[in-house]
C-alpha atoms as a PDB file:
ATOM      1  CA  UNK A   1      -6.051  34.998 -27.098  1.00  0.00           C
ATOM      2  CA  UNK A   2      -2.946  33.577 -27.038  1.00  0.00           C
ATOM      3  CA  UNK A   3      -0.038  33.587 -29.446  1.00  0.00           C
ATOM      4  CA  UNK A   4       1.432  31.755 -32.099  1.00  0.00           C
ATOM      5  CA  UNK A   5       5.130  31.206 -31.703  1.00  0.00           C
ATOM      6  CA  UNK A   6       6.971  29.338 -33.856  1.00  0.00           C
ATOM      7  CA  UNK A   7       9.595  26.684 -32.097  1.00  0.00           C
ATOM      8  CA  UNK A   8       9.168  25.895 -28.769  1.00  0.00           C
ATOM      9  CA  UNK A   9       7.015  27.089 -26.316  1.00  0.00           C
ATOM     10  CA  UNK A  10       8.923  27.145 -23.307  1.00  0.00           C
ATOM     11  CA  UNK A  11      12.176  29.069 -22.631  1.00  0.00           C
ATOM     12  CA  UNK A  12      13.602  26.902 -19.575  1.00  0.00           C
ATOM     13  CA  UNK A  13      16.411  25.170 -18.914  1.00  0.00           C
ATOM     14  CA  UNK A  14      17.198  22.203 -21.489  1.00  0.00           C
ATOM     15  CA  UNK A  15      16.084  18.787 -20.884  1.00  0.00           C
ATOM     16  CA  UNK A  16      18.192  16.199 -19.428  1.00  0.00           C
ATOM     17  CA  UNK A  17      17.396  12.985 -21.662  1.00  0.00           C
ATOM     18  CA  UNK A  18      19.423  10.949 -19.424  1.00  0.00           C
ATOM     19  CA  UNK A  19      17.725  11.559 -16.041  1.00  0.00           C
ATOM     20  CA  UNK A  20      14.679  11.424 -17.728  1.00  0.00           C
ATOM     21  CA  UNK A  21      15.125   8.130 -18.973  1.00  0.00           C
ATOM     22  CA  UNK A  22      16.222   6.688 -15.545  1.00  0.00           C
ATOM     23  CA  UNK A  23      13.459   8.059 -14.029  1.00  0.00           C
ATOM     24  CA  UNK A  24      10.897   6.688 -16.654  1.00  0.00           C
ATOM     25  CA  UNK A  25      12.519   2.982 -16.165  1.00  0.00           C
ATOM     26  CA  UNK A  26      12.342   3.368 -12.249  1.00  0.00           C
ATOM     27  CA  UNK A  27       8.545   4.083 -12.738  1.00  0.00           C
ATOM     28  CA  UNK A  28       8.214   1.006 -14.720  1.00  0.00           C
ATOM     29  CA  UNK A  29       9.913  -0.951 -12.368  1.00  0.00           C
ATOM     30  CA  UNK A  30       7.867   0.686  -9.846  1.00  0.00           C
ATOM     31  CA  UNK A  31       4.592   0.015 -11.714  1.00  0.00           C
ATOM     32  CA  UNK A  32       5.678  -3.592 -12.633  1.00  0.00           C
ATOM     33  CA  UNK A  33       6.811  -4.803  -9.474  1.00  0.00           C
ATOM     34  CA  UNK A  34       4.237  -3.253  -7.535  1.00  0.00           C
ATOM     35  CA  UNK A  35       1.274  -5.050  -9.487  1.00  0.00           C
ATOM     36  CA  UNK A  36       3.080  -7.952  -8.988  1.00  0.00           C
ATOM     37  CA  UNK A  37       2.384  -7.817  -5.541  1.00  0.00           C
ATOM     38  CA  UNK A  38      -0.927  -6.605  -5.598  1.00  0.00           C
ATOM     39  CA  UNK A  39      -1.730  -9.483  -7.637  1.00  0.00           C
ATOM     40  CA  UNK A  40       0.018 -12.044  -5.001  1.00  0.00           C
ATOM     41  CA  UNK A  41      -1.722 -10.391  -2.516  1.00  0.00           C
ATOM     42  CA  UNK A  42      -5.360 -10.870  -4.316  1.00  0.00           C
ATOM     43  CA  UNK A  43      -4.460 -14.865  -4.698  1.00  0.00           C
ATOM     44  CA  UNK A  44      -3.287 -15.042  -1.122  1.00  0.00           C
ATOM     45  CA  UNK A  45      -6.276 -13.605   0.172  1.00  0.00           C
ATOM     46  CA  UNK A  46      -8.619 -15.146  -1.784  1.00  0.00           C
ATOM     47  CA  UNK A  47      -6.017 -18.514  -0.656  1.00  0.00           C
ATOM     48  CA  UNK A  48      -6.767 -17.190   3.365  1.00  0.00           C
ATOM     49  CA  UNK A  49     -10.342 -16.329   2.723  1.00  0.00           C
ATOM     50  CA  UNK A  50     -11.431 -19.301   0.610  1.00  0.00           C
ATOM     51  CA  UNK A  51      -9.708 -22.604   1.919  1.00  0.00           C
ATOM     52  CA  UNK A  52      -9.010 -23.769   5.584  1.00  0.00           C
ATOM     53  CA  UNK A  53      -5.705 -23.398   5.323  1.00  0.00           C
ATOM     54  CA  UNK A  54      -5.086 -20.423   7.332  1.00  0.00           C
ATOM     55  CA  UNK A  55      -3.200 -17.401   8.025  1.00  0.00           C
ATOM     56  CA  UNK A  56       0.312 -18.793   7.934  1.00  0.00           C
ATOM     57  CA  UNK A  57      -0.035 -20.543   4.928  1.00  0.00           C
ATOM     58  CA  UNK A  58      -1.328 -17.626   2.746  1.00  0.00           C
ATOM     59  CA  UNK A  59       1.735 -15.679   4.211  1.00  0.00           C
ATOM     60  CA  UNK A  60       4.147 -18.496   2.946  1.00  0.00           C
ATOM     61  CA  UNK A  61       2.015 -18.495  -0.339  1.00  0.00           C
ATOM     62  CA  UNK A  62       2.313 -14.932  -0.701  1.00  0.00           C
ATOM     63  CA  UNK A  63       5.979 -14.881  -0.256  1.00  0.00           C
ATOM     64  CA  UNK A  64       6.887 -17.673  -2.287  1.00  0.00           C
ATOM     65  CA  UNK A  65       4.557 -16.024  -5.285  1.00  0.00           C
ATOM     66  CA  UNK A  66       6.397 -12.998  -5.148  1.00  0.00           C
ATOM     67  CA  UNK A  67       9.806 -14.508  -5.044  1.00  0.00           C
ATOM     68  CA  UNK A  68       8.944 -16.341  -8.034  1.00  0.00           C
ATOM     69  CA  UNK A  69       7.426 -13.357  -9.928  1.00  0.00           C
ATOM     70  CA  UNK A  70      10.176 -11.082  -8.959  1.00  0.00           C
ATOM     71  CA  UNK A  71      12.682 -14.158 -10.312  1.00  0.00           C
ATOM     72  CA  UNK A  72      10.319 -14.341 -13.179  1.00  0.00           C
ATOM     73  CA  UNK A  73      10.185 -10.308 -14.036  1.00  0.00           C
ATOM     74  CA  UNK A  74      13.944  -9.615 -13.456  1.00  0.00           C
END
């Protein structure tokens, strides 16, 4: 079984807050940025698949989309 110790349970090195903190915001970024993208990438498609319009006007739709969400996001 194991044992009860009193404080904390790990004896390593102290955390660094600070690193930790710049790595949390670089996954948000990360996570917000990248479902921005997914989600341009969906309405392009779906833009390509659905419409007659083509293949070079769901690229020009997907990059104006995601300069305007990463304008919007920023």
């Amino acid at each position: 079984m194991a044992e009860h110790v009193e404080g904390p349970a790990e004896v390593g090195a102290e955390m660094d807050y600070n690193e930790h903190e710049k790595t949390y915001s670089m996954f948000l970024a990360g996570a917000k940025y990248g479902t921005l993208h997914i989600v341009t990438l969906l309405i392009a498609m779906a833009f390509f698949f659905f419409t007659p319009a083509g293949f070079f006007s769901s690229l020009i739709l997907f990059v104006l989309l995601s300069a305007i969400g990463v304008y919007i996001l920023r």
